[in-house]
PDB file of N, CA and C in Angstrom:
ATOM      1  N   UNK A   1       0.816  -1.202   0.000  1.00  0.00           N
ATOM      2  CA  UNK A   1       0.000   0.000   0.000  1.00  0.00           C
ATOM      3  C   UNK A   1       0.857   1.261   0.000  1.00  0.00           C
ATOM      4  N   UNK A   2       2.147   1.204   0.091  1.00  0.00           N
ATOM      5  CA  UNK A   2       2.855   2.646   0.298  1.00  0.00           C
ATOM      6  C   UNK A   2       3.045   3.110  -0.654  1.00  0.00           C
ATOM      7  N   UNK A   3       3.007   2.694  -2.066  1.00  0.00           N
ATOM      8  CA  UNK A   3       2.460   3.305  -3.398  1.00  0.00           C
ATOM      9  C   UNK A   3       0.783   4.553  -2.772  1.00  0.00           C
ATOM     10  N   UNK A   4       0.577   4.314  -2.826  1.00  0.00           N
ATOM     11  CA  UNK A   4      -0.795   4.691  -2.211  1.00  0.00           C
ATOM     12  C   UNK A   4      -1.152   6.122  -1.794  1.00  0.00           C
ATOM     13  N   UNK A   5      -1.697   6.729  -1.780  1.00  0.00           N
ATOM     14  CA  UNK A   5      -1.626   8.115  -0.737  1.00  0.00           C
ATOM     15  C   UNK A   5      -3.617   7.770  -0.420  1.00  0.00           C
ATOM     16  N   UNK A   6      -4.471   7.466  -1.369  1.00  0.00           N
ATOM     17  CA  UNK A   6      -5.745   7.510  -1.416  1.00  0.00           C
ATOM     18  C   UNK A   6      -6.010   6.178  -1.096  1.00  0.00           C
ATOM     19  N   UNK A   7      -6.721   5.420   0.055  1.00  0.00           N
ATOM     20  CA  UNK A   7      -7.086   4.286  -0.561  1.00  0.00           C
ATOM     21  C   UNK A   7      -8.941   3.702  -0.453  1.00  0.00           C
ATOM     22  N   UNK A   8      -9.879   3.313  -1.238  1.00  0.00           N
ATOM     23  CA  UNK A   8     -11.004   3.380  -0.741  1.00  0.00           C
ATOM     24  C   UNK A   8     -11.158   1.502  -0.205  1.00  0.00           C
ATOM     25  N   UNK A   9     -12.147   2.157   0.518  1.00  0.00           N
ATOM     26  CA  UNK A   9     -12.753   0.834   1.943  1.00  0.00           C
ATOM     27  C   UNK A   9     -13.784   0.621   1.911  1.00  0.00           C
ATOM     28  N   UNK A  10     -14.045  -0.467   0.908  1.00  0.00           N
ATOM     29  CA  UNK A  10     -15.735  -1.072   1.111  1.00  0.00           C
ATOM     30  C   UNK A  10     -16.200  -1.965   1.925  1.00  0.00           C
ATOM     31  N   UNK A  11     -17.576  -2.050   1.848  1.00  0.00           N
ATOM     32  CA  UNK A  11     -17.917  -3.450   2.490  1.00  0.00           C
ATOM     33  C   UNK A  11     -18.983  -3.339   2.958  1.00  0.00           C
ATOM     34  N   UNK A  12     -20.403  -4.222   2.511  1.00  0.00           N
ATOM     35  CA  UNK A  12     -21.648  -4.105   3.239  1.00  0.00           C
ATOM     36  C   UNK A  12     -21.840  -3.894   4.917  1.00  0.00           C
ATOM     37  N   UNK A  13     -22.794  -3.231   5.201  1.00  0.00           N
ATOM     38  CA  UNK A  13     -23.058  -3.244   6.710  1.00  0.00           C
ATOM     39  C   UNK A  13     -23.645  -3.937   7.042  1.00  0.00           C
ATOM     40  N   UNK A  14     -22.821  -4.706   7.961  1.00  0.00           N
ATOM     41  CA  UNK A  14     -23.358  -5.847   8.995  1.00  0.00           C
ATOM     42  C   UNK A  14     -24.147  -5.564  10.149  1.00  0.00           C
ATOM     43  N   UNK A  15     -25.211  -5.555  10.450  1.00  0.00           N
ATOM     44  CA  UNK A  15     -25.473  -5.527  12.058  1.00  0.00           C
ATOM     45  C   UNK A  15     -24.920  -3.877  12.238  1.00  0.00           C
ATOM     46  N   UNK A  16     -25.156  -2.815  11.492  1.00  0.00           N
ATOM     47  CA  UNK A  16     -24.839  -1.349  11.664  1.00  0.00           C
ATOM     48  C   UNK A  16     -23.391  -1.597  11.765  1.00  0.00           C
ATOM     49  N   UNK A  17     -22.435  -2.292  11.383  1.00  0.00           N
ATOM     50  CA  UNK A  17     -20.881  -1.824  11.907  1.00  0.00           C
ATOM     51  C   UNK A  17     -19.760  -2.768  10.642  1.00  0.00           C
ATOM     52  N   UNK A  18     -18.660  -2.583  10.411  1.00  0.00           N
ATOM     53  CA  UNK A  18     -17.796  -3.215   9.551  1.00  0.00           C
ATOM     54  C   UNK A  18     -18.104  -4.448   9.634  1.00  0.00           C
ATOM     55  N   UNK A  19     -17.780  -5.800   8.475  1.00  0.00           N
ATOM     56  CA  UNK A  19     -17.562  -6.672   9.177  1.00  0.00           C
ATOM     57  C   UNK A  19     -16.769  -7.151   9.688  1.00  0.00           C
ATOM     58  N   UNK A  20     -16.306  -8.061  10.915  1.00  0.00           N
ATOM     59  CA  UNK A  20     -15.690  -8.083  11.695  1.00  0.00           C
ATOM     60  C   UNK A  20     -14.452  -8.559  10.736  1.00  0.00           C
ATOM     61  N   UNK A  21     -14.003  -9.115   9.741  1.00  0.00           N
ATOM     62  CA  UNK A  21     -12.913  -9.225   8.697  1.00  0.00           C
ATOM     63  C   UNK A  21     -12.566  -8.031   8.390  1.00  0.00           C
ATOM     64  N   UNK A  22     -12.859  -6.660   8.640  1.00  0.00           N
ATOM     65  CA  UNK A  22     -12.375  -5.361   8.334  1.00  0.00           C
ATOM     66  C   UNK A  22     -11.792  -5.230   9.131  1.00  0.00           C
ATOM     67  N   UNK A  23     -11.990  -5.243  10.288  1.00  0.00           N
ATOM     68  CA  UNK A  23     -11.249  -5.045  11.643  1.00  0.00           C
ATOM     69  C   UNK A  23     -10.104  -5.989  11.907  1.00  0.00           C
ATOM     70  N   UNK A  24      -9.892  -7.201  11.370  1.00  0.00           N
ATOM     71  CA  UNK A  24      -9.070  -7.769  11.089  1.00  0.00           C
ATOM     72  C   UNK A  24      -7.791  -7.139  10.216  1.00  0.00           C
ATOM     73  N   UNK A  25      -8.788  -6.712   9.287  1.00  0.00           N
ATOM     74  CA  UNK A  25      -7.362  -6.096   7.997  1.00  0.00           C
ATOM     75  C   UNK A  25      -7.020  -5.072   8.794  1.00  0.00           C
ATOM     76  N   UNK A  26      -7.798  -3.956   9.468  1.00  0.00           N
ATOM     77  CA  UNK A  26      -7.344  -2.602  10.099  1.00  0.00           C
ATOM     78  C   UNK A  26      -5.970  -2.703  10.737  1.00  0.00           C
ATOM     79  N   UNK A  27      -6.603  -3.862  11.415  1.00  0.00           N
ATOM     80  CA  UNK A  27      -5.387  -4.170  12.840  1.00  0.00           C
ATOM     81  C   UNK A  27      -4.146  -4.700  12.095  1.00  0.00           C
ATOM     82  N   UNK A  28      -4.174  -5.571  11.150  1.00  0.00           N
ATOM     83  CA  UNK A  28      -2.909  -6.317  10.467  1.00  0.00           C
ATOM     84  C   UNK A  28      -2.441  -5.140   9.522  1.00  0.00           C
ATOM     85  N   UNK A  29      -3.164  -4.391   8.632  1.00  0.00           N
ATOM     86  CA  UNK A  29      -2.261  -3.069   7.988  1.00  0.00           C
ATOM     87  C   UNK A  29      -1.961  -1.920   8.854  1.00  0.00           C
ATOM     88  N   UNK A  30      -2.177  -1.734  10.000  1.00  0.00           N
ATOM     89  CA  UNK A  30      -1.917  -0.292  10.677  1.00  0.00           C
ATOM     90  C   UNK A  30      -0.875   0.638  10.092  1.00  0.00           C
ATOM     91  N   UNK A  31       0.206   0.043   9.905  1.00  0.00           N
ATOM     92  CA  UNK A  31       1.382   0.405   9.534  1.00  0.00           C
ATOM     93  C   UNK A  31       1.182   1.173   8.316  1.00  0.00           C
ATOM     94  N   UNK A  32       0.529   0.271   7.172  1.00  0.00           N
ATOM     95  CA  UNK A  32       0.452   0.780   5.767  1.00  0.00           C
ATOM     96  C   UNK A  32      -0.963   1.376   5.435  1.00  0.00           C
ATOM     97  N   UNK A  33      -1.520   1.727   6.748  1.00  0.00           N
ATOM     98  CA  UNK A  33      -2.660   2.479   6.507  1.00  0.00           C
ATOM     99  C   UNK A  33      -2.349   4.552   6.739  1.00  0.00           C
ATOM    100  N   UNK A  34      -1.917   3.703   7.653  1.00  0.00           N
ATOM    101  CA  UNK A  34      -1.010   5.591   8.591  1.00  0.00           C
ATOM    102  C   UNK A  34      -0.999   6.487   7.437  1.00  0.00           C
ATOM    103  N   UNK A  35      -1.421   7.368   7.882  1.00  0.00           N
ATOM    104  CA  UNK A  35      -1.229   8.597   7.217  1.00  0.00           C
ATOM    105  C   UNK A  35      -1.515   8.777   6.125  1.00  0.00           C
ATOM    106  N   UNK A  36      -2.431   7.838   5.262  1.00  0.00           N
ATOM    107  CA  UNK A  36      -3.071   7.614   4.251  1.00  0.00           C
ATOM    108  C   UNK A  36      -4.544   8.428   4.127  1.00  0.00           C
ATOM    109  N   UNK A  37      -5.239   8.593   2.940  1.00  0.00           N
ATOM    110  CA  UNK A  37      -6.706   8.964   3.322  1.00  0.00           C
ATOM    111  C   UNK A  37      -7.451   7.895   2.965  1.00  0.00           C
ATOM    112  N   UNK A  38      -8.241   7.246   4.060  1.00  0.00           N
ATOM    113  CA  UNK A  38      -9.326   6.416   3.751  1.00  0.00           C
ATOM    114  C   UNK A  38     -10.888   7.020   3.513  1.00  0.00           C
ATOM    115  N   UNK A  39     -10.738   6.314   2.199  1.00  0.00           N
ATOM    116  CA  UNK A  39     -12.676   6.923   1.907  1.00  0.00           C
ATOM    117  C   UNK A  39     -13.263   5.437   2.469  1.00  0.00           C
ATOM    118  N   UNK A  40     -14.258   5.467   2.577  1.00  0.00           N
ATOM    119  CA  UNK A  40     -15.021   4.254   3.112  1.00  0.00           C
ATOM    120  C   UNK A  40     -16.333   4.582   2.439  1.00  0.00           C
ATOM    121  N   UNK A  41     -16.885   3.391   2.020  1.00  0.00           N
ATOM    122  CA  UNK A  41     -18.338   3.078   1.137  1.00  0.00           C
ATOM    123  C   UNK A  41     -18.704   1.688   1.335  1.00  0.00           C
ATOM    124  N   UNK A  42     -20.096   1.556   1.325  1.00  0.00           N
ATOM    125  CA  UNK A  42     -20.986   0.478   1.801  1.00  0.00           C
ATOM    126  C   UNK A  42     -21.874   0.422   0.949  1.00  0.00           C
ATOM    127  N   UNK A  43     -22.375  -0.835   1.092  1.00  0.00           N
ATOM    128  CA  UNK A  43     -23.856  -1.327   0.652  1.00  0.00           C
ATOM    129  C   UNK A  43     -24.311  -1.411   2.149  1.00  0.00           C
ATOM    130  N   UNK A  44     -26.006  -1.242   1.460  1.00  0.00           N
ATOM    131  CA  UNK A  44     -26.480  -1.435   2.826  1.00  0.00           C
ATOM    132  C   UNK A  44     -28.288  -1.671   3.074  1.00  0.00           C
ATOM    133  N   UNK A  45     -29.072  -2.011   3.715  1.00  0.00           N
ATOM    134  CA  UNK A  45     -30.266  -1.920   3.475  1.00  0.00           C
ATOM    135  C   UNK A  45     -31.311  -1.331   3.714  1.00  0.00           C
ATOM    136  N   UNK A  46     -30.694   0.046   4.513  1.00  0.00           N
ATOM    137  CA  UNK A  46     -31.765   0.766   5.050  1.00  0.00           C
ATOM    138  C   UNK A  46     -30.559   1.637   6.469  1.00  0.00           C
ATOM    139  N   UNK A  47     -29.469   1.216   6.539  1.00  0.00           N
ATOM    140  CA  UNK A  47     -29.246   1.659   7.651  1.00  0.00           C
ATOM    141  C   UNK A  47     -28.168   3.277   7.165  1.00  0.00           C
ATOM    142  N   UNK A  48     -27.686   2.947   5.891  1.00  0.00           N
ATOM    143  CA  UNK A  48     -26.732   3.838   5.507  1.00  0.00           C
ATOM    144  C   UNK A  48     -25.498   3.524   5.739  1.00  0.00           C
ATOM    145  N   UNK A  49     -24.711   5.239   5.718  1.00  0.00           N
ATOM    146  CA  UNK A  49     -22.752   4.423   5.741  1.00  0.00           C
ATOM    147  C   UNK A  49     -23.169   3.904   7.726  1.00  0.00           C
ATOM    148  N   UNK A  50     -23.938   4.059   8.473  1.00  0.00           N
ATOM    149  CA  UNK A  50     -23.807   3.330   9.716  1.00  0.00           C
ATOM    150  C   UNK A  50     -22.566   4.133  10.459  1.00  0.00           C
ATOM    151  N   UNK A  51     -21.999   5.166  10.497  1.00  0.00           N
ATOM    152  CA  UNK A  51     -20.569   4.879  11.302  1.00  0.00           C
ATOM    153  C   UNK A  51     -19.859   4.846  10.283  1.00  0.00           C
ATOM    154  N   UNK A  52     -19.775   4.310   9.217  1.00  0.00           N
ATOM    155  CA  UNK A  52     -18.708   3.578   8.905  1.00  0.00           C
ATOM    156  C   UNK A  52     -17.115   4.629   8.936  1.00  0.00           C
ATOM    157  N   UNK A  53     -17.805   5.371   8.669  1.00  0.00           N
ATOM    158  CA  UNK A  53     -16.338   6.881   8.708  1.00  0.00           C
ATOM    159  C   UNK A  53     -15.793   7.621  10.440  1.00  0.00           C
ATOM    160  N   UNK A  54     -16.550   7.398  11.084  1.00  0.00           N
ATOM    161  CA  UNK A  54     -16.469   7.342  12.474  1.00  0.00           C
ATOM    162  C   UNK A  54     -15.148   6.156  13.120  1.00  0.00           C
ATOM    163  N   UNK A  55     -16.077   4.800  12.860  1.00  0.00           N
ATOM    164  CA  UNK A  55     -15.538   3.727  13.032  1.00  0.00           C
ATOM    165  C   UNK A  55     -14.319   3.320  12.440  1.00  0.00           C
ATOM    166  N   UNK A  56     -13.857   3.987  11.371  1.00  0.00           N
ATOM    167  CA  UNK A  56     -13.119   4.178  10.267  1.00  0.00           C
ATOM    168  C   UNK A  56     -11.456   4.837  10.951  1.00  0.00           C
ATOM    169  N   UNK A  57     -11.901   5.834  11.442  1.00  0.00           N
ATOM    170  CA  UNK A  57     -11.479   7.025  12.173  1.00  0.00           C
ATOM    171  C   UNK A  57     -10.389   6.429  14.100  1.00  0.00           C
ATOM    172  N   UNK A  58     -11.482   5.645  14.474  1.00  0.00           N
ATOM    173  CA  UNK A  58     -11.062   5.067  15.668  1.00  0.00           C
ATOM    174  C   UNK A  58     -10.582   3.842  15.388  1.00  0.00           C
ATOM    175  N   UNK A  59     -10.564   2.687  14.391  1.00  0.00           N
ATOM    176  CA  UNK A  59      -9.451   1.942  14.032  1.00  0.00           C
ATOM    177  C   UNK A  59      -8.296   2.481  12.943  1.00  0.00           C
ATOM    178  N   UNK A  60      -7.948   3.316  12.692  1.00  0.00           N
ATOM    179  CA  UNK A  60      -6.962   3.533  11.830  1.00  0.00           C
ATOM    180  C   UNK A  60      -6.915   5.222  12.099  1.00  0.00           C
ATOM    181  N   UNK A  61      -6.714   5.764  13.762  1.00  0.00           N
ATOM    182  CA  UNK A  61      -6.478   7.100  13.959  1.00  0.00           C
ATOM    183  C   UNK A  61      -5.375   7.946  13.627  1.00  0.00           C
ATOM    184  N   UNK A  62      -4.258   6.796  12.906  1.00  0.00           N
ATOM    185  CA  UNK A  62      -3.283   7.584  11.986  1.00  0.00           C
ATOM    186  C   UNK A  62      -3.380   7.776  10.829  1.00  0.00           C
ATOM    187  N   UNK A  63      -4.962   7.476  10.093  1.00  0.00           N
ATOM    188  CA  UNK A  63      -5.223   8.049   8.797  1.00  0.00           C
ATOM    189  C   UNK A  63      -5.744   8.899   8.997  1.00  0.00           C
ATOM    190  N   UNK A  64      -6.242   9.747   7.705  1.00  0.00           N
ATOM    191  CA  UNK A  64      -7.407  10.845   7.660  1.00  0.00           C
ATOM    192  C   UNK A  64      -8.970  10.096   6.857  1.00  0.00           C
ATOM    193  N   UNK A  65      -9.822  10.167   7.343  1.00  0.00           N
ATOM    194  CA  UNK A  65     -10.944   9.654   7.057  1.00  0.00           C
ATOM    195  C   UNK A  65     -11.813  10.256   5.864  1.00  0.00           C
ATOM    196  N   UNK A  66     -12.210  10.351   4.618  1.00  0.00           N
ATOM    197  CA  UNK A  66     -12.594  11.230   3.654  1.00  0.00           C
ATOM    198  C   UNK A  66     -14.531  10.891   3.737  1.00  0.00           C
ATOM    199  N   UNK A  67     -15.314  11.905   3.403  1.00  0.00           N
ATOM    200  CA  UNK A  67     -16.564  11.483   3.262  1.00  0.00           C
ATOM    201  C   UNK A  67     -16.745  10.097   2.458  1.00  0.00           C
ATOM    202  N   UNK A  68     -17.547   9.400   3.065  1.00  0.00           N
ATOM    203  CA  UNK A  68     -17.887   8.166   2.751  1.00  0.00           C
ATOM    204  C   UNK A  68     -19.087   7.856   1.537  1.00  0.00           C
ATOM    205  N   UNK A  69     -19.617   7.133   0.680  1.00  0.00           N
ATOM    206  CA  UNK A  69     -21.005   6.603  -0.045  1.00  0.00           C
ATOM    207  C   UNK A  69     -21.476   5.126   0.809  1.00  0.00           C
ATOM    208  N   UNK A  70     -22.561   5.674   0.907  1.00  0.00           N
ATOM    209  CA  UNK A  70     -23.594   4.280   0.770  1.00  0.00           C
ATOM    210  C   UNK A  70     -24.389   4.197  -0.147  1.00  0.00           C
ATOM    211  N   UNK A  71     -24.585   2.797  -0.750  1.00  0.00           N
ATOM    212  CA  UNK A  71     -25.678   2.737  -1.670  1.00  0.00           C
ATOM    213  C   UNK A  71     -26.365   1.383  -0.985  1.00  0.00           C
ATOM    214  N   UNK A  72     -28.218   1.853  -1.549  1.00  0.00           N
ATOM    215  CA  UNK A  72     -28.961   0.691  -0.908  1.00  0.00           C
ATOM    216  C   UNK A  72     -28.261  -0.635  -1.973  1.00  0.00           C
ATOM    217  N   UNK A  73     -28.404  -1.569  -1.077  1.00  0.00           N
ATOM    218  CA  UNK A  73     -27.999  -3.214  -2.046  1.00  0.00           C
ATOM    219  C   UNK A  73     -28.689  -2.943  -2.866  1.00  0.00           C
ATOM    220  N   UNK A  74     -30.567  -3.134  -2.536  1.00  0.00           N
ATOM    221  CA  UNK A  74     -31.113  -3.380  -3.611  1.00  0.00           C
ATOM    222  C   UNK A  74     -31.063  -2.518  -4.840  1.00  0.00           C
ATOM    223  N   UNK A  75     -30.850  -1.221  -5.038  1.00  0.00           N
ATOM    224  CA  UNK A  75     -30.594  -0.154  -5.826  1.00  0.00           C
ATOM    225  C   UNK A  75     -29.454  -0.706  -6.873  1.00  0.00           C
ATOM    226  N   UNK A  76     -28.613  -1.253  -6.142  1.00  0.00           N
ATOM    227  CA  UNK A  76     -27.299  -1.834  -6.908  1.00  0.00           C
ATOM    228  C   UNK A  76     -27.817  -2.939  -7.953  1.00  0.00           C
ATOM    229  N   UNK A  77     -28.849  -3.672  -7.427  1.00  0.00           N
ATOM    230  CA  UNK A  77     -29.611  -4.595  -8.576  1.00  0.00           C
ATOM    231  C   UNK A  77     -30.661  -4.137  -9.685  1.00  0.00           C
ATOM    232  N   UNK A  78     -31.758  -3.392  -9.017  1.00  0.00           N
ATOM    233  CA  UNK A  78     -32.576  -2.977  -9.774  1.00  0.00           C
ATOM    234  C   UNK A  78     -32.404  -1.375 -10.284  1.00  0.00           C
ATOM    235  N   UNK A  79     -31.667  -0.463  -9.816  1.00  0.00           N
ATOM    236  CA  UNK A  79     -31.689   0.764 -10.217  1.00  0.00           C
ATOM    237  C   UNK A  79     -30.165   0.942 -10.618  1.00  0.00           C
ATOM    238  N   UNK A  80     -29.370   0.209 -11.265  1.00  0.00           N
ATOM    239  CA  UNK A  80     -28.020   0.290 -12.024  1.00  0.00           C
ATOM    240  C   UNK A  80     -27.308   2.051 -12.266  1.00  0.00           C
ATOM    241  N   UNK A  81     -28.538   2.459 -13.128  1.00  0.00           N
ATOM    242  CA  UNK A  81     -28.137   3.679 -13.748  1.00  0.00           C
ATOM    243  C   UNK A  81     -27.871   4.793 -13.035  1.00  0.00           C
ATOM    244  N   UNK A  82     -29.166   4.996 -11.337  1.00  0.00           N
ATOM    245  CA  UNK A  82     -29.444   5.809 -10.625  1.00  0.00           C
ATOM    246  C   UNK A  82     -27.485   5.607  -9.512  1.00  0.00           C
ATOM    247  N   UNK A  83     -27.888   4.109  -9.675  1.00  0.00           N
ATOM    248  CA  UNK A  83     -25.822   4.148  -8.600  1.00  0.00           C
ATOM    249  C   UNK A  83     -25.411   4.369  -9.156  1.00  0.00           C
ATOM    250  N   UNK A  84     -24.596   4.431 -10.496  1.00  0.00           N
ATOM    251  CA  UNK A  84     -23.532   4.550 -11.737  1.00  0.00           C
ATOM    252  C   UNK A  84     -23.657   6.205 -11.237  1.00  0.00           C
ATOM    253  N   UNK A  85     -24.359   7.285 -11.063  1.00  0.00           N
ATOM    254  CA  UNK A  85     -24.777   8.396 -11.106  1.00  0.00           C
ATOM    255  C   UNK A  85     -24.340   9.111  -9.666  1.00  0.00           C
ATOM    256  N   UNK A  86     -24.805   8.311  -9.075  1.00  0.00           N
ATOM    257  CA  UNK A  86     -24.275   8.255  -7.183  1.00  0.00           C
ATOM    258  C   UNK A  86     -22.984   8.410  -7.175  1.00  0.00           C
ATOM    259  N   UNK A  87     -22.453   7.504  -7.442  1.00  0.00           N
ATOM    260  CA  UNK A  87     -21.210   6.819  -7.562  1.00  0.00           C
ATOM    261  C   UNK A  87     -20.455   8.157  -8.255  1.00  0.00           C
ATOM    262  N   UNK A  88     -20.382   8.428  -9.294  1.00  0.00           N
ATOM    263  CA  UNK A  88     -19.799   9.404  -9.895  1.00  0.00           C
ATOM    264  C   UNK A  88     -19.699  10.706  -9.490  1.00  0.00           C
ATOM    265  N   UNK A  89     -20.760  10.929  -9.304  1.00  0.00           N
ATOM    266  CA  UNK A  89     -20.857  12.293  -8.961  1.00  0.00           C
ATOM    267  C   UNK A  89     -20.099  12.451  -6.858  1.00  0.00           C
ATOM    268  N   UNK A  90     -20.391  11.392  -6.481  1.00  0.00           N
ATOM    269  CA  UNK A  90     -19.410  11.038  -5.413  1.00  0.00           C
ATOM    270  C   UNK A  90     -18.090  11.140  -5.392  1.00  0.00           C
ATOM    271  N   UNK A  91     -17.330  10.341  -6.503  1.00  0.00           N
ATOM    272  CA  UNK A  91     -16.160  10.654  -6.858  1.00  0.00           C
ATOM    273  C   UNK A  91     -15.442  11.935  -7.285  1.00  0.00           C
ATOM    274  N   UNK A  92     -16.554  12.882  -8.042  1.00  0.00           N
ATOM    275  CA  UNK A  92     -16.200  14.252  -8.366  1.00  0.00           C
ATOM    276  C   UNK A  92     -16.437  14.976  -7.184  1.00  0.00           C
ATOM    277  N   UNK A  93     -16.794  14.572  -6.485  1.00  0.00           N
ATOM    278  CA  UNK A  93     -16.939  15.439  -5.124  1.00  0.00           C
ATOM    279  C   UNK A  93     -15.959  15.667  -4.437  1.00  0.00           C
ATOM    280  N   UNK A  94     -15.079  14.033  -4.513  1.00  0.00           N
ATOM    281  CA  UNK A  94     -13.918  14.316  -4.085  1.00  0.00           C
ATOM    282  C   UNK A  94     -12.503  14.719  -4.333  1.00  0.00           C
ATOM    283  N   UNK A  95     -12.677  15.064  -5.868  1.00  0.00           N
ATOM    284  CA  UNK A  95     -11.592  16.003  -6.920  1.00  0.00           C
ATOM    285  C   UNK A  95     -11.218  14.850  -7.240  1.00  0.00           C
ATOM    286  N   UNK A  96     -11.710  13.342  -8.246  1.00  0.00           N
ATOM    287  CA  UNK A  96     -11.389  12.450  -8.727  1.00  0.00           C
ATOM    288  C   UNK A  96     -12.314  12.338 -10.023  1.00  0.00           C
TER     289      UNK A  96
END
């Protein structure tokens, strides 16, 4: 990861919080997370990003945390065009 300066962090929300395999990687990259900016984005079904940029923040407090996306799951199946749109205009938000 030290190529890296940006790196993004997905992963559906479990039970409102990462799944517990995120917290796994957090703890095993600390090193090559530091001082990096993590964006964080989710699927999800109603609950949103949950934390996830919070939570984000207090396992990896030597990064900087960037605004996060959630998109509903189901949206990701039946409304393709409306995420493609999300998604993008998300990314330009963040000068990408």
């Amino acid at each position: 990861m030290s190529q890296y300066f940006t790196i993004f962090i997905g992963a559906p929300v479990w039970w409102g919080d990462w799944p517990m395999i995120m917290y796994t990687f957090f703890e095993n990259n600390a090193d090559g997370l530091a001082g990096k900016t993590l964006v964080p984005f989710s699927t999800h079904e109603g609950s949103g990003l949950s934390g996830f940029d919070k939570k984000l923040s207090s396992a990896c407090p030597d990064a900087t945390v960037s605004d996060g996306l959630a998109i509903r799951g189901n949206d990701c199946q039946k409304d393709q065009e409306s995420v493609r749109k999300k998604v993008s205009e998300w990314i330009a938000g963040l000068g990408y």
